[in-house]
Structures are given as C-alpha cells and as structure tokens.
N, C-alpha and C. Protein backbone atom coordinates (compact mmCIF):
# COMPACT_ATOMS: atom_id res chain seq x y z
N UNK A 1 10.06 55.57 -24.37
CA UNK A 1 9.24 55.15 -23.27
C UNK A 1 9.74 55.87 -22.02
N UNK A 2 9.12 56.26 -21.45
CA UNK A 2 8.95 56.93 -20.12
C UNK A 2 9.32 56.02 -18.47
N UNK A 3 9.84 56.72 -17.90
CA UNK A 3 10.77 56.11 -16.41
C UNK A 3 9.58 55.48 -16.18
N UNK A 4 8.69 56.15 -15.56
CA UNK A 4 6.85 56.13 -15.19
C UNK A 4 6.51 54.81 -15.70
N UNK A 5 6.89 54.29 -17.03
CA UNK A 5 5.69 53.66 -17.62
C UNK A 5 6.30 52.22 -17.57
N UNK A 6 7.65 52.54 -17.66
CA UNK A 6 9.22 51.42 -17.59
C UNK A 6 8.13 50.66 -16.02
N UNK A 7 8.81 51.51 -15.24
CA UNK A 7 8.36 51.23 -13.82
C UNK A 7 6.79 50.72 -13.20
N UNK A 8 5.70 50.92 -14.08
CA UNK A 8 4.48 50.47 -14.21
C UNK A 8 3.93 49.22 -15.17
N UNK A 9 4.72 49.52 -15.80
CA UNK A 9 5.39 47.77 -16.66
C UNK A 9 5.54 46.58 -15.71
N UNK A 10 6.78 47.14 -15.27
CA UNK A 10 7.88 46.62 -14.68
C UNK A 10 6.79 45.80 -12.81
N UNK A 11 6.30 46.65 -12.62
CA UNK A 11 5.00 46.36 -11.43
C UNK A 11 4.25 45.45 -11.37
N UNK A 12 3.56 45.70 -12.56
CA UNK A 12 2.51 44.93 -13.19
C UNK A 12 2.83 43.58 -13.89
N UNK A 13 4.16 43.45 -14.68
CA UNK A 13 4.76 42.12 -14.75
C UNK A 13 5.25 41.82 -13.01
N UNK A 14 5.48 41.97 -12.53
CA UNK A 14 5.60 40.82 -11.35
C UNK A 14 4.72 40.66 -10.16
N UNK A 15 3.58 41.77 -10.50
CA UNK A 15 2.05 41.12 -9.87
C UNK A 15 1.56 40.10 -10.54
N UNK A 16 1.69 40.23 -12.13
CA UNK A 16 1.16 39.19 -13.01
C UNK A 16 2.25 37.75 -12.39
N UNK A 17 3.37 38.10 -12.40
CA UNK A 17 4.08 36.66 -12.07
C UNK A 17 3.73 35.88 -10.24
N UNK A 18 3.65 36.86 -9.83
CA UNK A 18 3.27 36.73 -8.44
C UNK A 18 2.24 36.11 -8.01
N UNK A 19 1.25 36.43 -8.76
CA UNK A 19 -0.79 35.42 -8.91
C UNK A 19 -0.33 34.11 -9.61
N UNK A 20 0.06 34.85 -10.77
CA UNK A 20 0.29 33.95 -12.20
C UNK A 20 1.09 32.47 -11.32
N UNK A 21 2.04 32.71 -11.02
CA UNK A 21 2.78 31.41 -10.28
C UNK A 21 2.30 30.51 -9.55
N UNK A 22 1.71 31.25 -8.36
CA UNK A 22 0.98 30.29 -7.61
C UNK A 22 -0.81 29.75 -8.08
N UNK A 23 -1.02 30.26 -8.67
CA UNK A 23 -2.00 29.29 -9.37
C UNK A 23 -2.00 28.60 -10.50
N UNK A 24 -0.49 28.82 -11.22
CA UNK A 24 -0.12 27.82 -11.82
C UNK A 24 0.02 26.25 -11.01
N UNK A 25 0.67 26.65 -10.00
CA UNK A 25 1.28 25.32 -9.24
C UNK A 25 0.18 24.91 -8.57
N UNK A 26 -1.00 25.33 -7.96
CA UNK A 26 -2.07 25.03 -7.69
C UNK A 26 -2.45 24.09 -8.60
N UNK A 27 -2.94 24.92 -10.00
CA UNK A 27 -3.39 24.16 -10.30
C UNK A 27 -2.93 22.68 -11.20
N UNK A 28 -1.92 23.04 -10.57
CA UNK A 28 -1.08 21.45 -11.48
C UNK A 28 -0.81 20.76 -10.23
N UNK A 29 -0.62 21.18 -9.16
CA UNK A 29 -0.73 20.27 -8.02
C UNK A 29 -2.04 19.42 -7.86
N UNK A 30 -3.07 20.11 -7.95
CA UNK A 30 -4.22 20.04 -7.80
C UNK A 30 -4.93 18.69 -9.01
N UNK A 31 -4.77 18.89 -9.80
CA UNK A 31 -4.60 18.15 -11.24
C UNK A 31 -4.14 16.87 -10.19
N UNK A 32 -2.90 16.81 -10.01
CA UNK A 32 -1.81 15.83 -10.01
C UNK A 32 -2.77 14.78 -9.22
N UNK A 33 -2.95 15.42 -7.81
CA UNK A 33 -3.65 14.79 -6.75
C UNK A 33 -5.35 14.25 -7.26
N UNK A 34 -5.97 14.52 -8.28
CA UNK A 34 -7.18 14.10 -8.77
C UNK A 34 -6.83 13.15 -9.48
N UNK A 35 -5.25 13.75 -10.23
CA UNK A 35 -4.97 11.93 -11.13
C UNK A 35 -4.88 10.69 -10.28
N UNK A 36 -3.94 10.92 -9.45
CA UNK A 36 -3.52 9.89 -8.17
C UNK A 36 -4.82 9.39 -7.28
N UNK A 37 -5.73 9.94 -7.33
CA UNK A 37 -6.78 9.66 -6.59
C UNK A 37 -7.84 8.67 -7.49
N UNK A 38 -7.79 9.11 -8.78
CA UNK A 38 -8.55 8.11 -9.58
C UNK A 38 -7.44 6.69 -9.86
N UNK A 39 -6.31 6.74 -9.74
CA UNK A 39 -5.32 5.58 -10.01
C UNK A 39 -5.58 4.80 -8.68
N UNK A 40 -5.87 5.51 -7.90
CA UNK A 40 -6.07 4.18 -6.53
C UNK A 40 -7.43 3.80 -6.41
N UNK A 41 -8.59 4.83 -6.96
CA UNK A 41 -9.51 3.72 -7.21
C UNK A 41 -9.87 3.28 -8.44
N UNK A 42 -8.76 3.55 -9.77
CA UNK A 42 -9.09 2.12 -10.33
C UNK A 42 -8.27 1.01 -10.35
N UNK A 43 -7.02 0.91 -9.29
CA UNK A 43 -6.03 -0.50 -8.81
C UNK A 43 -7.23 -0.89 -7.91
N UNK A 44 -7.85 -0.40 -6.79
CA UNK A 44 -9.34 -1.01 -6.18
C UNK A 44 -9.97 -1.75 -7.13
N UNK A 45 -11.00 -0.97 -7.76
CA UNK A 45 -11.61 -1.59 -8.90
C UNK A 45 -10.57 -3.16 -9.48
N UNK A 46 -9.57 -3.02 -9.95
CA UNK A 46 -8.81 -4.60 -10.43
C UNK A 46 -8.76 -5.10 -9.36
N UNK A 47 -9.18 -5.15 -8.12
CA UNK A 47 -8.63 -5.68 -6.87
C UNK A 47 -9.99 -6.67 -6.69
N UNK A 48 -11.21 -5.23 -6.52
CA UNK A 48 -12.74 -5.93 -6.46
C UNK A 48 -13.03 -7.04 -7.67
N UNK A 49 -12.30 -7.35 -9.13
CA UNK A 49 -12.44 -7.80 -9.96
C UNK A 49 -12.27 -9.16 -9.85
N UNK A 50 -11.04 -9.28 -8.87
CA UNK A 50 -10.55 -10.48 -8.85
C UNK A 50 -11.19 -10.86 -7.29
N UNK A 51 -11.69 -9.97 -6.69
CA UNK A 51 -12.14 -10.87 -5.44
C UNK A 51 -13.16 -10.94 -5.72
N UNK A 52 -14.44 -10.22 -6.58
CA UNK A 52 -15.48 -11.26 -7.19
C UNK A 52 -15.48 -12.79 -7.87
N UNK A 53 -13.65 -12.81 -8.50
CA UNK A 53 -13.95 -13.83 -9.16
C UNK A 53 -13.88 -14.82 -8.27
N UNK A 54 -13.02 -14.77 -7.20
CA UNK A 54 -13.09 -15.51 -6.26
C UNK A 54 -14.14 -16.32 -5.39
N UNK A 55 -15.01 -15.04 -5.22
CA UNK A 55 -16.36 -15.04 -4.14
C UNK A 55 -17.43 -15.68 -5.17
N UNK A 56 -17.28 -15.86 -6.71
CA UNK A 56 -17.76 -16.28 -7.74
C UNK A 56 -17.60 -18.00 -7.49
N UNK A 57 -16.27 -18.55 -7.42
CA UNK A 57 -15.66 -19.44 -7.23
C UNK A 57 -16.05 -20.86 -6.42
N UNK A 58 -16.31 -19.86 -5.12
CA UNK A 58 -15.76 -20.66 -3.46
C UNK A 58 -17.41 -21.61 -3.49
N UNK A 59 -18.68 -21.23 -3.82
CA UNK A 59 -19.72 -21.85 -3.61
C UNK A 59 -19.06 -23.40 -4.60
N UNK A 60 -18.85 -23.59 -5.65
CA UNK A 60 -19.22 -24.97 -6.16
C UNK A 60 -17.63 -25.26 -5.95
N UNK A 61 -16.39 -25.11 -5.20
CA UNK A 61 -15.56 -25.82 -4.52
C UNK A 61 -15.91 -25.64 -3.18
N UNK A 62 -16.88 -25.67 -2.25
CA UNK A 62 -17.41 -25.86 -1.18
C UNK A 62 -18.14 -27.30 -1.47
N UNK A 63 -18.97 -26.93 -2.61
CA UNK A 63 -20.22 -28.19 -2.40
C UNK A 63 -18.87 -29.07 -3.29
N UNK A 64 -17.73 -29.23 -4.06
CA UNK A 64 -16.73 -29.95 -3.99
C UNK A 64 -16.43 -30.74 -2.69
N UNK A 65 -16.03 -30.06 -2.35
CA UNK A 65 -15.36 -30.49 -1.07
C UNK A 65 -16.70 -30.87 -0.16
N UNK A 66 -17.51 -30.21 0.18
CA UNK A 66 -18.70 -31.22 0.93
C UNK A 66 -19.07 -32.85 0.53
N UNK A 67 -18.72 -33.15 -0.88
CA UNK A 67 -19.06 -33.83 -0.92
C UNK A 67 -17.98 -35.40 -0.83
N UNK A 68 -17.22 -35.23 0.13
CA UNK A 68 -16.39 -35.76 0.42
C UNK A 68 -15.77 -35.30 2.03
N UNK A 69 -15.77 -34.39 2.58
CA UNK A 69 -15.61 -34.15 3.94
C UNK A 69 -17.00 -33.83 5.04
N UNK A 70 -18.12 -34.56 4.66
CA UNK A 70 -19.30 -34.03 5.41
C UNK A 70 -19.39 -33.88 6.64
N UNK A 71 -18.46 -34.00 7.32
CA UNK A 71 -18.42 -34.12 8.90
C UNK A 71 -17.46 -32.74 9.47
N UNK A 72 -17.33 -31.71 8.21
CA UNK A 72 -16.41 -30.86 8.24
C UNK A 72 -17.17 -29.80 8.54
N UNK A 73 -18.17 -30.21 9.07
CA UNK A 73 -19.53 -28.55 9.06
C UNK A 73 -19.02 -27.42 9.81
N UNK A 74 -18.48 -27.46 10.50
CA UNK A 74 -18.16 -26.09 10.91
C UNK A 74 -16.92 -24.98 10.11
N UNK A 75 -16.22 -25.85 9.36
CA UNK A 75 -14.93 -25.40 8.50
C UNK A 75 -16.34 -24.57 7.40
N UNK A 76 -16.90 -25.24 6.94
CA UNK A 76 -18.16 -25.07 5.65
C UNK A 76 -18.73 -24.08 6.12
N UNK A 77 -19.64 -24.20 7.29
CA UNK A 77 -20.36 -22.84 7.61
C UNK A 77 -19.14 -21.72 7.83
N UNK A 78 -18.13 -21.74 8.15
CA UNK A 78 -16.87 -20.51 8.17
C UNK A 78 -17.06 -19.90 7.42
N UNK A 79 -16.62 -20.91 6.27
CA UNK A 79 -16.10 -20.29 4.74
C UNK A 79 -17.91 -19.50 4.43
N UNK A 80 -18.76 -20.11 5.04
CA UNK A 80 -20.18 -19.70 3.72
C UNK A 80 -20.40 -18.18 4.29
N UNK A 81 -20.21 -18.39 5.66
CA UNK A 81 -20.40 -16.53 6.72
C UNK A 81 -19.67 -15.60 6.46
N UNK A 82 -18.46 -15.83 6.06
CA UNK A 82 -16.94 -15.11 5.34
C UNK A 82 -17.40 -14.35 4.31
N UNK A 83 -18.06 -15.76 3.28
CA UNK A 83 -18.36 -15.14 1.94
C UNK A 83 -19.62 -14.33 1.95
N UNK A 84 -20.40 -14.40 3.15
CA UNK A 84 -21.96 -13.84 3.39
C UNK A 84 -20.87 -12.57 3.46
N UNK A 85 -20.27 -12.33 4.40
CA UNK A 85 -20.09 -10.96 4.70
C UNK A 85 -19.40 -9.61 3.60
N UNK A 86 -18.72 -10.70 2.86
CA UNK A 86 -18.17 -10.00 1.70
C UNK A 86 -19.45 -9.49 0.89
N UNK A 87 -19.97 -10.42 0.12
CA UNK A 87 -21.04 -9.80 -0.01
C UNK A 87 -22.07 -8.93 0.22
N UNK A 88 -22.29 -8.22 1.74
CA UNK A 88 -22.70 -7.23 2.49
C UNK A 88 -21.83 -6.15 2.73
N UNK A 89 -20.83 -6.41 2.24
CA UNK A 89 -19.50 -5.19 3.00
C UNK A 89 -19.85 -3.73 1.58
N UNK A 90 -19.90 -2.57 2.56
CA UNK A 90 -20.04 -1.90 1.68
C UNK A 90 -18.77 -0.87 1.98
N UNK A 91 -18.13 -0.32 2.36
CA UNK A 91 -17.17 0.55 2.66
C UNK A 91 -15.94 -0.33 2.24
N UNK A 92 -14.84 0.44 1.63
CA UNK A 92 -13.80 0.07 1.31
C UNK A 92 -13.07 -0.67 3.13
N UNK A 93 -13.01 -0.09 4.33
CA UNK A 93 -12.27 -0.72 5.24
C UNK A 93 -13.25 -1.99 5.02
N UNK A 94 -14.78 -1.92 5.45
CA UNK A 94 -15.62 -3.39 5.35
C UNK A 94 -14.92 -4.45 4.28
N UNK A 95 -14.78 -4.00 2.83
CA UNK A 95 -14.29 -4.92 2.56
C UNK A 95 -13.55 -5.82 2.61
N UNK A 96 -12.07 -4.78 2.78
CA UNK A 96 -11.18 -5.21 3.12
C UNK A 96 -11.09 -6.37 4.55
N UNK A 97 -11.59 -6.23 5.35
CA UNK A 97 -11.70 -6.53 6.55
C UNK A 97 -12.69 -8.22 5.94
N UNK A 98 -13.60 -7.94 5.48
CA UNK A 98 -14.72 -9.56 5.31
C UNK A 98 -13.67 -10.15 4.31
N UNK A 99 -12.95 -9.31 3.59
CA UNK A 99 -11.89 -10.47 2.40
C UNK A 99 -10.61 -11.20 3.24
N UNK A 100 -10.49 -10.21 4.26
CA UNK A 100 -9.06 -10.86 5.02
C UNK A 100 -10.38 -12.17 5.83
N UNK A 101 -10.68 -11.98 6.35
CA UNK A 101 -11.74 -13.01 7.07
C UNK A 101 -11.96 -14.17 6.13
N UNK A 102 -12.49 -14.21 4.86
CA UNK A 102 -12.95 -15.07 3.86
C UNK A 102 -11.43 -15.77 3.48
N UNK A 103 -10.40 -15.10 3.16
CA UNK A 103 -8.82 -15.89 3.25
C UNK A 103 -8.61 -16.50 4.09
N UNK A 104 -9.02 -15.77 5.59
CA UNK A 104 -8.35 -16.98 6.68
C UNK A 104 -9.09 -18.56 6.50
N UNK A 105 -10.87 -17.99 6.43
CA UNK A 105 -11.86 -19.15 5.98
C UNK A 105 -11.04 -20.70 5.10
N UNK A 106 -10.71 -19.78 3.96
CA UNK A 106 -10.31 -20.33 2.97
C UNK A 106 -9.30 -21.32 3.20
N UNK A 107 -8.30 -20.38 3.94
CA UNK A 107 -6.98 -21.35 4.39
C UNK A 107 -6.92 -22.79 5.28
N UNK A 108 -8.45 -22.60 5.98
CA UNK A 108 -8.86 -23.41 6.97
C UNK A 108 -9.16 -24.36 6.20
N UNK A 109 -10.18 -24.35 4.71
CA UNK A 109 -10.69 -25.04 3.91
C UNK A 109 -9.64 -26.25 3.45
N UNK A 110 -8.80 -25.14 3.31
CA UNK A 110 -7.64 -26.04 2.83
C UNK A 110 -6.44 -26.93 3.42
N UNK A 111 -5.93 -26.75 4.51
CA UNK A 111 -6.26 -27.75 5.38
C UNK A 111 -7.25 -29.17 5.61
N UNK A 112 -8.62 -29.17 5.23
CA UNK A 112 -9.37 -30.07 5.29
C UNK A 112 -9.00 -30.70 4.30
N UNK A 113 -8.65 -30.39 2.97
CA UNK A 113 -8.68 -30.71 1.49
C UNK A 113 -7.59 -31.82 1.46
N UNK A 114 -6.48 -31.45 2.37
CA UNK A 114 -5.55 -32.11 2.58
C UNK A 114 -5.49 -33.44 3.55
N UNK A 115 -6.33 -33.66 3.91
CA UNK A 115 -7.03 -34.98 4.69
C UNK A 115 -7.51 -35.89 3.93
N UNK A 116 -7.78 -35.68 2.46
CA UNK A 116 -8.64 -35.91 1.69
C UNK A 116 -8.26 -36.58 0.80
N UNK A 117 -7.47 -37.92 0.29
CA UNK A 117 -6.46 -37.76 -0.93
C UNK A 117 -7.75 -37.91 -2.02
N UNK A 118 -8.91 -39.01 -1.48
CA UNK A 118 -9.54 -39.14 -3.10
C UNK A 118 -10.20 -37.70 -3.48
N UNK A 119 -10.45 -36.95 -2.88
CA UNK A 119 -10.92 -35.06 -3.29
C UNK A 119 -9.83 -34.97 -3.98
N UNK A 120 -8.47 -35.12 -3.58
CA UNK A 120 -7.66 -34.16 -4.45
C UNK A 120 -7.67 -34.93 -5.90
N UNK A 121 -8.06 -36.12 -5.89
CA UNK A 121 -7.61 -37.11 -6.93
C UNK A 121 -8.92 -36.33 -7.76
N UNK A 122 -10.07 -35.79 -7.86
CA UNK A 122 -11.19 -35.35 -8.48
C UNK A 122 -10.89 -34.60 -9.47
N UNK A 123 -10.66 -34.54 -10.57
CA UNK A 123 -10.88 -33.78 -11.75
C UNK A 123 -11.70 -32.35 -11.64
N UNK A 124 -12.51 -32.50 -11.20
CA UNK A 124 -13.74 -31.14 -11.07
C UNK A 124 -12.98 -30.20 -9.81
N UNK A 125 -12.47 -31.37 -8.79
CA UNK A 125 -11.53 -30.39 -7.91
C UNK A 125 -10.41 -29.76 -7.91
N UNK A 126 -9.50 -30.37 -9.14
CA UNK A 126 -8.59 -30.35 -9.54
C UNK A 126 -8.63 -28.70 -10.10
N UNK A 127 -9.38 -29.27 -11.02
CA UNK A 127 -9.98 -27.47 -12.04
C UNK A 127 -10.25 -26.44 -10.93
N UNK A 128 -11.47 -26.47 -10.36
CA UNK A 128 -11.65 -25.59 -9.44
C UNK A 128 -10.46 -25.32 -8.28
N UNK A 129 -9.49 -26.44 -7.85
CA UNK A 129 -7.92 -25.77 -7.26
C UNK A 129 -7.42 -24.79 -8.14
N UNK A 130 -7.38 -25.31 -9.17
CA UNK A 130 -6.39 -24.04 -10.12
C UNK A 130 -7.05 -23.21 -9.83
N UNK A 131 -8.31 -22.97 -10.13
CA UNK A 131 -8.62 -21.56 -10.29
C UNK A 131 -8.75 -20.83 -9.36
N UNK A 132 -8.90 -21.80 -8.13
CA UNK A 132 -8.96 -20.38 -7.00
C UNK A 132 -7.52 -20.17 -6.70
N UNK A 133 -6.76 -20.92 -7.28
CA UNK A 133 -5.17 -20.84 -6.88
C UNK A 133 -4.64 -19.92 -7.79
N UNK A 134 -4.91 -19.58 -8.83
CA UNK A 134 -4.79 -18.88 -9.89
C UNK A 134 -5.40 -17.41 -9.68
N UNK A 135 -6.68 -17.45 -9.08
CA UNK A 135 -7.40 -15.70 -8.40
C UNK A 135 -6.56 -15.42 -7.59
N UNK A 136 -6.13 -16.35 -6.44
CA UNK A 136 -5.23 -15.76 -5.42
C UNK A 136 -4.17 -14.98 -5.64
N UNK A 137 -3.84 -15.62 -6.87
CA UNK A 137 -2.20 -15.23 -7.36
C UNK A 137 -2.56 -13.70 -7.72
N UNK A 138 -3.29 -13.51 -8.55
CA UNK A 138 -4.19 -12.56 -9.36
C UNK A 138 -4.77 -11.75 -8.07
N UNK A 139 -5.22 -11.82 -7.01
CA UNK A 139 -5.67 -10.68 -6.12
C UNK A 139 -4.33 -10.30 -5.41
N UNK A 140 -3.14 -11.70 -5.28
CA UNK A 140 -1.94 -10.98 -4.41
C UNK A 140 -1.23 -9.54 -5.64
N UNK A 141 -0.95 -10.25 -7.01
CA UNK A 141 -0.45 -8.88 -8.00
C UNK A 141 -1.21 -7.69 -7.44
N UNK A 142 -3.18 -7.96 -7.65
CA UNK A 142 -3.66 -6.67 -7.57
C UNK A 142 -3.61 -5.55 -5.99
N UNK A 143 -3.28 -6.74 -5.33
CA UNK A 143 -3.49 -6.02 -4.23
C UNK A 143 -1.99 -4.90 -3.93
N UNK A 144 -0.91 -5.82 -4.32
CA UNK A 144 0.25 -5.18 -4.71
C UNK A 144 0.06 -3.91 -5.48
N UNK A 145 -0.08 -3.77 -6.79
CA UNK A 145 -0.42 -2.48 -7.50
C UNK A 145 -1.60 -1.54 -6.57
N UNK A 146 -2.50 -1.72 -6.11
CA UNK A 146 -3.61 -1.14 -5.07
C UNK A 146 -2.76 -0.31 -3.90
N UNK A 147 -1.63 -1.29 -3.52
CA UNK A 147 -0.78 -0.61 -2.04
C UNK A 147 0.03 0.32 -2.74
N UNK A 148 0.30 -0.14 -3.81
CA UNK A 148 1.41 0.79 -4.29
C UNK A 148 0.63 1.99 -4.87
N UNK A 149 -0.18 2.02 -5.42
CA UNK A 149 -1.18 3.24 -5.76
C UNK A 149 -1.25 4.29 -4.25
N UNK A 150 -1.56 3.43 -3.59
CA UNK A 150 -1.74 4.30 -1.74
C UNK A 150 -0.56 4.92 -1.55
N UNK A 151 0.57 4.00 -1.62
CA UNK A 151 1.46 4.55 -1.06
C UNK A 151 2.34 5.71 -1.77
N UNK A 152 2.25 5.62 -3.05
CA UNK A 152 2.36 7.07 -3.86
C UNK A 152 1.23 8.37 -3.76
N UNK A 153 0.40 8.09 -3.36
CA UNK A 153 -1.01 8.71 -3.14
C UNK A 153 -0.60 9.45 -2.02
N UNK A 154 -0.67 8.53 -0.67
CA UNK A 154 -0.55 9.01 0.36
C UNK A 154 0.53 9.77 0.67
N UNK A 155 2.10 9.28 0.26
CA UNK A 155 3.06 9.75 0.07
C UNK A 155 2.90 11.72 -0.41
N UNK A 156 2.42 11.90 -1.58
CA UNK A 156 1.85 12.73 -2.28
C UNK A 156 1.33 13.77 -1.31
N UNK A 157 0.18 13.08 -0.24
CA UNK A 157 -0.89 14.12 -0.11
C UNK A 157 0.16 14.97 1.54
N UNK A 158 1.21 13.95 1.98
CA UNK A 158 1.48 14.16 3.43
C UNK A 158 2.84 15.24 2.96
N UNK A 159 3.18 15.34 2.02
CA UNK A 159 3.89 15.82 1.49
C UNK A 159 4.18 17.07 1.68
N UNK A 160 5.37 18.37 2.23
CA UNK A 160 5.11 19.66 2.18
C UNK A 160 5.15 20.48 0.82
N UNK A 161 4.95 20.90 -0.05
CA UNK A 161 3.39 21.96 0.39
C UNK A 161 2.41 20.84 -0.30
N UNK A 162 2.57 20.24 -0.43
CA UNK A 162 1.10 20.05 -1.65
C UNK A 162 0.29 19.02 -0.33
N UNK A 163 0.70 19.13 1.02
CA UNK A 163 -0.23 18.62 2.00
C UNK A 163 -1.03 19.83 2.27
N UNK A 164 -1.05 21.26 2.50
CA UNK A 164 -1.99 22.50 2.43
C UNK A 164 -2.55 22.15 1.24
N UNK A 165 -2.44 22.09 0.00
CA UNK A 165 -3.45 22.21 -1.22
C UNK A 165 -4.27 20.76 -0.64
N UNK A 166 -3.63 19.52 -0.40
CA UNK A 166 -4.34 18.21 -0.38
C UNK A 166 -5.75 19.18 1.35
N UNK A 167 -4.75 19.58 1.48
CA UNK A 167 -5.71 19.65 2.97
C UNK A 167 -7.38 20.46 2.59
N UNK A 168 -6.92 21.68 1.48
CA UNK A 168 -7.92 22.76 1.12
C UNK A 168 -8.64 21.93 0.15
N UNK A 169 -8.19 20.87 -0.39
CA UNK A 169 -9.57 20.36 -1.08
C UNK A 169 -10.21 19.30 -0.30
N UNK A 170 -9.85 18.73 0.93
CA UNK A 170 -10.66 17.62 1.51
C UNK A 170 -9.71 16.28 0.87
N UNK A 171 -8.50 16.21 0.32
CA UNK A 171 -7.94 14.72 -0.10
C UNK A 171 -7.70 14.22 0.94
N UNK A 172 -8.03 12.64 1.25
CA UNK A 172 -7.65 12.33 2.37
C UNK A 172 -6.55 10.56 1.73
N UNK A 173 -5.92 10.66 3.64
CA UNK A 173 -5.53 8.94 2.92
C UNK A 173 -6.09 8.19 2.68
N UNK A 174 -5.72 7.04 1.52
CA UNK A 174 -6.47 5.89 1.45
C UNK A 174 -5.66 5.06 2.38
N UNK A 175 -6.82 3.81 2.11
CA UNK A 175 -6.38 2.71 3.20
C UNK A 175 -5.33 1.43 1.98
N UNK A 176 -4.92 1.26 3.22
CA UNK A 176 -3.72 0.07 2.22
C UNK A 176 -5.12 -1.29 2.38
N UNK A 177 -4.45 -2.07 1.62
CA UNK A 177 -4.98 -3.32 1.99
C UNK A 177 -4.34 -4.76 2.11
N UNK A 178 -4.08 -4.83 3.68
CA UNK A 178 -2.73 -5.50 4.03
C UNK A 178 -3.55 -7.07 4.02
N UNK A 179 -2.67 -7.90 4.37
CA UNK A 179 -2.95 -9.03 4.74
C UNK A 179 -2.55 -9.13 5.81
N UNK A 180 -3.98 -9.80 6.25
CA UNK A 180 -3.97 -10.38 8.07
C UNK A 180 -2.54 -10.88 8.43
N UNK A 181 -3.02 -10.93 9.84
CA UNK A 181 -1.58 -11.99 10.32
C UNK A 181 -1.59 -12.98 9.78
N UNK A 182 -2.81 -13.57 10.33
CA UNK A 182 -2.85 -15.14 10.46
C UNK A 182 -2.66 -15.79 8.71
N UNK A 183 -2.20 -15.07 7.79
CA UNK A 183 -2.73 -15.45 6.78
C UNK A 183 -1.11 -15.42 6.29
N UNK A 184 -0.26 -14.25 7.11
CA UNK A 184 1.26 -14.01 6.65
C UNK A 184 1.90 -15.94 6.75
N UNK A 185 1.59 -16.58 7.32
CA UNK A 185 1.91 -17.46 8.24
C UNK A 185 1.11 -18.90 6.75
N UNK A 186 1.96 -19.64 6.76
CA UNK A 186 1.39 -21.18 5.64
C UNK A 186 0.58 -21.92 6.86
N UNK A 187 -0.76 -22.39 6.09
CA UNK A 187 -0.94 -23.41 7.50
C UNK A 187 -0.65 -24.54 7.41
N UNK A 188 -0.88 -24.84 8.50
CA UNK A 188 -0.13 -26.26 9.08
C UNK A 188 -1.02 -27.18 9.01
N UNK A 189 -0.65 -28.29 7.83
CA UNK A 189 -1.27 -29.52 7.67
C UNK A 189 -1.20 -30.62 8.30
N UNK A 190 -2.32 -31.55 9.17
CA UNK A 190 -1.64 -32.56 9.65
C UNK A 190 -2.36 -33.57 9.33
N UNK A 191 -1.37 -34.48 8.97
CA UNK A 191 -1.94 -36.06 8.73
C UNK A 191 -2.28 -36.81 9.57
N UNK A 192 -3.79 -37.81 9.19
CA UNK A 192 -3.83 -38.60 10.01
C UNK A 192 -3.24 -39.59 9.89
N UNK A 193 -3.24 -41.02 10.58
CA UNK A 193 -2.52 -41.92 9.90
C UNK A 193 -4.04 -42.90 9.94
C-alpha cells in the first residue's frame, strides 16, 4: 500500500469519525429527551387518573354532607365551582391551578364534616371518607412521581450540551405540580360547644 493511499485512508477515517460522532450523540441525546418527555406525560396521565377519580367522587359526598349541614351553602357552592372549573380546565397550568383550588375547597369541606358527629357516624359517609381519603393519598404518590419526572426532565433539558440539542428541537420545561400554600398548612378545626 502506498504513502498516498495510507494517508487518504487515514483522512477519510477521521472525517468519517468526525460526522460519525456527533450524530451519533445527537442522535442518542435526542432519543433520550423524547423518552423523558413521554415519561412526564405519562406520570401526568396517572396524575389526571386519580384526579378524575376524585372529581368522580366529591358530587355524592357533597349531597352526603348536605344532607346534614344545610346551612353550609356557601362551603357547598365552593366545593361545586372548584369542581366546575376542573372540569373546564384545559391546559396542563389550568389544571393544575382549578385542582389546587378544588383541594383548598375540599379542605374547607372538611372542616364542616367535623361539626358534624352524627355525619361522621353515617356508614355511606364513612365509605365515601375512605375513598376520597384514599384518592388523596393516591394523587399525593402521583403527583410525587409527576415532579419527579419534571425534575429529571427539566434537569436534562437545562443541562450543557444537550440544552443546544433540547433548544434545536423546541423541548421545553414542564411545569411541576406543587401544592398551594394554603393546603401545605392542616386546617384548623373548631368546636362548638
């Protein structure tokens, strides 16, 4: 073999490695960030699952509880506008935003419940406590796995270099989905005498 051909070899393997490399890593960066992007919206998706079951829920432990606190109308219309809005929310921040609203609702609800001993003594209320006590539990896990999806996501996209590749395809951050203040906080029950 010839100096010439050694040396035109020799060229041509490290133009080939030179392309070859960086669109390797492209495209496995690239990959990476489409996986991560479908993992945070399907921890969303388990998130929306359990706050349907919820928003499923709250109508027949409302008319529960109405039918024993009737003088509670403004706590009732809260909770029913909360759940109106969830139902209308179409953007992931909307949601988020009418579900933190429909929790605070909720928390208010409960409070009343606690005024109440023969409600709590109810069998039908009893059941329907568990279960919205049981979704809650079930939207706090999902919402957990959901933040944590973001925050590897986001982590990911702000990242140097693979924030230029996130930037050249349009990836953007997702939104966390925190809990309100008012909701960080137990409320405060008070007895009458």
């Amino acid at each position: 073999m010839s100096k010439t051909l050694k040396t035109v070899l020799i060229v041509v393997g490290i133009l080939v490695l030179v392309i070859l490399i960086p669109l390797l890593y492209l495209k496995g960066t690239y990959n990476s960030l489409v996986t991560m992007d479908e993992g945070v919206k399907a921890a969303w998706a388990q998130v929306e699952n359990q706050l349907q079951r919820r928003y499923d829920l709250i109508p027949n432990y409302v008319e529960t509880v109405k039918g024993y606190a009737r003088h509670e109308k403004e706590v009732f219309v809260k909770v029913t506008e909360a759940r109106s809005r969830v139902g209308s929310a179409k953007s992931l921040n909307e949601k988020i935003q009418a579900n933190n609203q429909l929790s605070s609702a909720l928390a208010r609800l409960l409070v009343v419940v606690e005024r109440y001993p023969d409600l709590k003594a109810n069998t039908n209320f009893i059941r329907l406590q568990d279960e919205l006590a049981g979704t809650e539990n079930r939207i706090a896990v999902e919402r957990r796995r959901y933040n944590e999806a973001v925050r590897v996501y986001n982590t990911k996209i702000r990242s140097f270099p693979t924030n230029i590749i996130a930037g050249m395809f349009c990836f953007e951050k997702a939104t966390f989905f925190q809990v309100p203040k008012e909701r960080q906080e137990a409320p405060k029950v008070k007895f009458t005498d």
